[in-house]
Protein backbone atom coordinates (compact mmCIF):
# COMPACT_ATOMS: atom_id res chain seq x y z
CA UNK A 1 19.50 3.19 -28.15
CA UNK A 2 16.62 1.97 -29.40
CA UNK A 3 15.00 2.58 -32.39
CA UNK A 4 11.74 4.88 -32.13
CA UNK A 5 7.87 4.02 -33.29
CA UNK A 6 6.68 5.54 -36.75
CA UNK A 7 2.97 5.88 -37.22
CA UNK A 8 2.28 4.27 -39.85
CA UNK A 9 -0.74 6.51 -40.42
CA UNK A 10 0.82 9.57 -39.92
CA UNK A 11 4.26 9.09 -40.23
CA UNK A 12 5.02 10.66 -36.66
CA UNK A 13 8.66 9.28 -34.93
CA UNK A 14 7.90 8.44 -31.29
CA UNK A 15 11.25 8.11 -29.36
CA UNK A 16 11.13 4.91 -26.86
CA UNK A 17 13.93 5.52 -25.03
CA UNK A 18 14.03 5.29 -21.60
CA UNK A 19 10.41 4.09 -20.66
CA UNK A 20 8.44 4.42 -17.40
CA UNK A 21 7.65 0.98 -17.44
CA UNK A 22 8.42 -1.74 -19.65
CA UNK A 23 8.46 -5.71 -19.38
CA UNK A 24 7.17 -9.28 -21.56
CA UNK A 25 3.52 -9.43 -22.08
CA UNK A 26 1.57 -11.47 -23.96
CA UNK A 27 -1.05 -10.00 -26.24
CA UNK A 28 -3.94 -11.16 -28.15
CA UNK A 29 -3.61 -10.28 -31.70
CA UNK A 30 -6.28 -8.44 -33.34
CA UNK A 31 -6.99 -10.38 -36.51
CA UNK A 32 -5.94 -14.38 -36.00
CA UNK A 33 -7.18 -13.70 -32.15
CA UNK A 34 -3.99 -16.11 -31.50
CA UNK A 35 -1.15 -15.25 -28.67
CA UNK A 36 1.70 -13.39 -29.33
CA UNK A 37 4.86 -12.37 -26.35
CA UNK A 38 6.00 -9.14 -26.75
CA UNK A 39 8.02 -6.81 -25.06
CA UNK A 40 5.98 -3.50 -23.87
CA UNK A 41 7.07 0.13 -23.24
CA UNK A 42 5.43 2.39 -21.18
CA UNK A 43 6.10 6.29 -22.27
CA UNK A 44 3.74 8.60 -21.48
CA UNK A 45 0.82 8.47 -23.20
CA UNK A 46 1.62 5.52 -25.40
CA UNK A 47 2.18 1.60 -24.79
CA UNK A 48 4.58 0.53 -27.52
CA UNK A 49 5.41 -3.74 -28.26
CA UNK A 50 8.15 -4.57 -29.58
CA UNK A 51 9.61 -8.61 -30.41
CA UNK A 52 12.77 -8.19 -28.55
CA UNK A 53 13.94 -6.00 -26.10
CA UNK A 54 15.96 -3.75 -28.66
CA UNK A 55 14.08 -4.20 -31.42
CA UNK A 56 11.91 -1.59 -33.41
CA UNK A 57 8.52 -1.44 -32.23
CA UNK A 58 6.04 -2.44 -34.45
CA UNK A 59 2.32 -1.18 -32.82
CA UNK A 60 1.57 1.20 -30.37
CA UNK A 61 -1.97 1.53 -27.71
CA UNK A 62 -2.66 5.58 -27.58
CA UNK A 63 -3.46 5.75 -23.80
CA UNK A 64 -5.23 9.13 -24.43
CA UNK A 65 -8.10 8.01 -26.13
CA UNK A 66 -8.15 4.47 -23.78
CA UNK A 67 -11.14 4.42 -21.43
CA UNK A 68 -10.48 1.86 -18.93
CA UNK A 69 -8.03 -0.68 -17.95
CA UNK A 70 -8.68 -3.66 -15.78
CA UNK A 71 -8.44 -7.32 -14.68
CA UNK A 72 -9.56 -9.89 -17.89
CA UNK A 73 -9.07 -13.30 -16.63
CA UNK A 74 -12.91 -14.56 -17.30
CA UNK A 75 -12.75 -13.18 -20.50
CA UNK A 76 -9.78 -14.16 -21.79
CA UNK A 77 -9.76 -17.50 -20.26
CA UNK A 78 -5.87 -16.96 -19.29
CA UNK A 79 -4.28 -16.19 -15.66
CA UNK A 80 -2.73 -12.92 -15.20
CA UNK A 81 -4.44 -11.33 -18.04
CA UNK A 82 -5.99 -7.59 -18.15
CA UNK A 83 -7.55 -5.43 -20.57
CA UNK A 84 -6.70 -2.06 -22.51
CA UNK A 85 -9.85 -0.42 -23.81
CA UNK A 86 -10.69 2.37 -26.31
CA UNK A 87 -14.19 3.37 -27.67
CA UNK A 88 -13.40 0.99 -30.50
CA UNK A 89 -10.93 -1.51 -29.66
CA UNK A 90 -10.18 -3.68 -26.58
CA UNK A 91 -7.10 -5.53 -26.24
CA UNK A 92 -6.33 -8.48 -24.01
CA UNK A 93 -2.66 -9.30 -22.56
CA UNK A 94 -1.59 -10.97 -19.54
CA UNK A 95 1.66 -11.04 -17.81
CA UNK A 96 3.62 -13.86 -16.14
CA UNK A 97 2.62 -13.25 -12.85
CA UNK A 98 -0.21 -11.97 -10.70
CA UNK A 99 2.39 -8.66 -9.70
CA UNK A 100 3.20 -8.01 -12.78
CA UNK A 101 -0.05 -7.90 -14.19
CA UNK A 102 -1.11 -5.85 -11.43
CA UNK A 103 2.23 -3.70 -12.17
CA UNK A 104 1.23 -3.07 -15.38
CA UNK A 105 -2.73 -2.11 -14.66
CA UNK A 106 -1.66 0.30 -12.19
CA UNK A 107 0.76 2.09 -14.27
CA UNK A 108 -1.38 2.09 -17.44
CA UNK A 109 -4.50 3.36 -15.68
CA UNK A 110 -2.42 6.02 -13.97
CA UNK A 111 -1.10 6.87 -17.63
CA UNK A 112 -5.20 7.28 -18.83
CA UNK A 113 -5.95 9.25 -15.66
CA UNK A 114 -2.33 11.68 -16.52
CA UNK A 115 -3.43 12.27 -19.93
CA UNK A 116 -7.40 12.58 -19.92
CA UNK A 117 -8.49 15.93 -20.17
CA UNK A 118 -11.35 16.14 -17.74
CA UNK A 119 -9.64 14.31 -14.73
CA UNK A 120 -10.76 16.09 -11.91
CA UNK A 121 -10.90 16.10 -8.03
CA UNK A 122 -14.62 17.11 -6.55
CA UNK A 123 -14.35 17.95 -2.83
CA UNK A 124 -17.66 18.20 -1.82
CA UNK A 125 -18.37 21.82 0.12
CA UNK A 126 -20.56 21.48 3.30
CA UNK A 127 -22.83 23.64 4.09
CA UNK A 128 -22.59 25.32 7.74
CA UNK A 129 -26.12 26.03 7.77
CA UNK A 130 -27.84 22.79 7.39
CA UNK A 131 -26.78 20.67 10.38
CA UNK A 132 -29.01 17.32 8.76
CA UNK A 133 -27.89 14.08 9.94
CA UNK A 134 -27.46 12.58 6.69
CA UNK A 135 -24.80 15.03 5.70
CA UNK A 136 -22.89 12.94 8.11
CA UNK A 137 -21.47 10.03 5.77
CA UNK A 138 -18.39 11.28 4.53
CA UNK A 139 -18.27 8.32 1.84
CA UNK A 140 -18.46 10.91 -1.50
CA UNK A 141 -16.42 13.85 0.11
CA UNK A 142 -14.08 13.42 -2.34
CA UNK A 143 -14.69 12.30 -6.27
CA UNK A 144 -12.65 11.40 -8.63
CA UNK A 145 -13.01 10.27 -12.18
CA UNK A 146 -11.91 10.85 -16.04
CA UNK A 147 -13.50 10.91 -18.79
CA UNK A 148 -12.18 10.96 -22.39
């Protein structure tokens, strides 16, 4: 069992027990800007690091109020490496491998899409009246997109 997160803020217990998703990454930490391997937990809405595998995590990344997630090699200058963004804070990590990195992006950008509040699916309605050629490309029949 392994211990849960408190918020240091808030004082909230956040069990991190059996995780969606959880592996090594290396993150960029926020005030030295140096490299530091930790071990990551997926649960819901929150990414939780940890040192060890079994140890008490020490900082969480509230996926709720993230906006996007994607590839960072350029900007990080490191293989493997991907982004976590919120309105005020972006932070860098890259995995071992290409898989895993692409492991992780899809599973935290399906954990933004799960918890943002306007995610929505836009089928576009045509209109049996108007028989205009245009209406022909099917390329925006269906939109989707989130927005926190």
């Amino acid at each position: 069992m392994r211990p849960p997160y408190i918020d240091p803020n808030t004082n909230i217990r956040y069990d991190t027990d059996n995780p969606e998703f959880e592996g090594w990454l290396t993150k960029q930490s926020m005030w030295i800007k140096d490299w530091r391997r930790r071990y990551f937990l997926l649960k819901g809405s929150k990414l939780f690091f940890c040192k060890t595998p079994s140890g008490e995590p020490h900082g969480m990344i509230d996926l709720s109020i993230c906006t996007t997630v994607k590839s960072a090699n350029l900007k990080s200058k490191k293989m493997n490496s991907f982004e976590v963004s919120t309105p005020d804070v972006t932070f860098l990590l890259y995995a071992d491998t290409e898989k895993e990195k692409d492991d992780w992006i899809g599973c935290v950008g399906r954990a933004i899409v799960r918890c943002s509040s306007t995610y929505q699916a836009e089928e576009r309605s045509d209109d049996d009246d108007d028989d205009d050629a245009s209406d022909d490309d099917d390329s925006t029949s269906n939109l989707y997109y989130y927005k926190n």
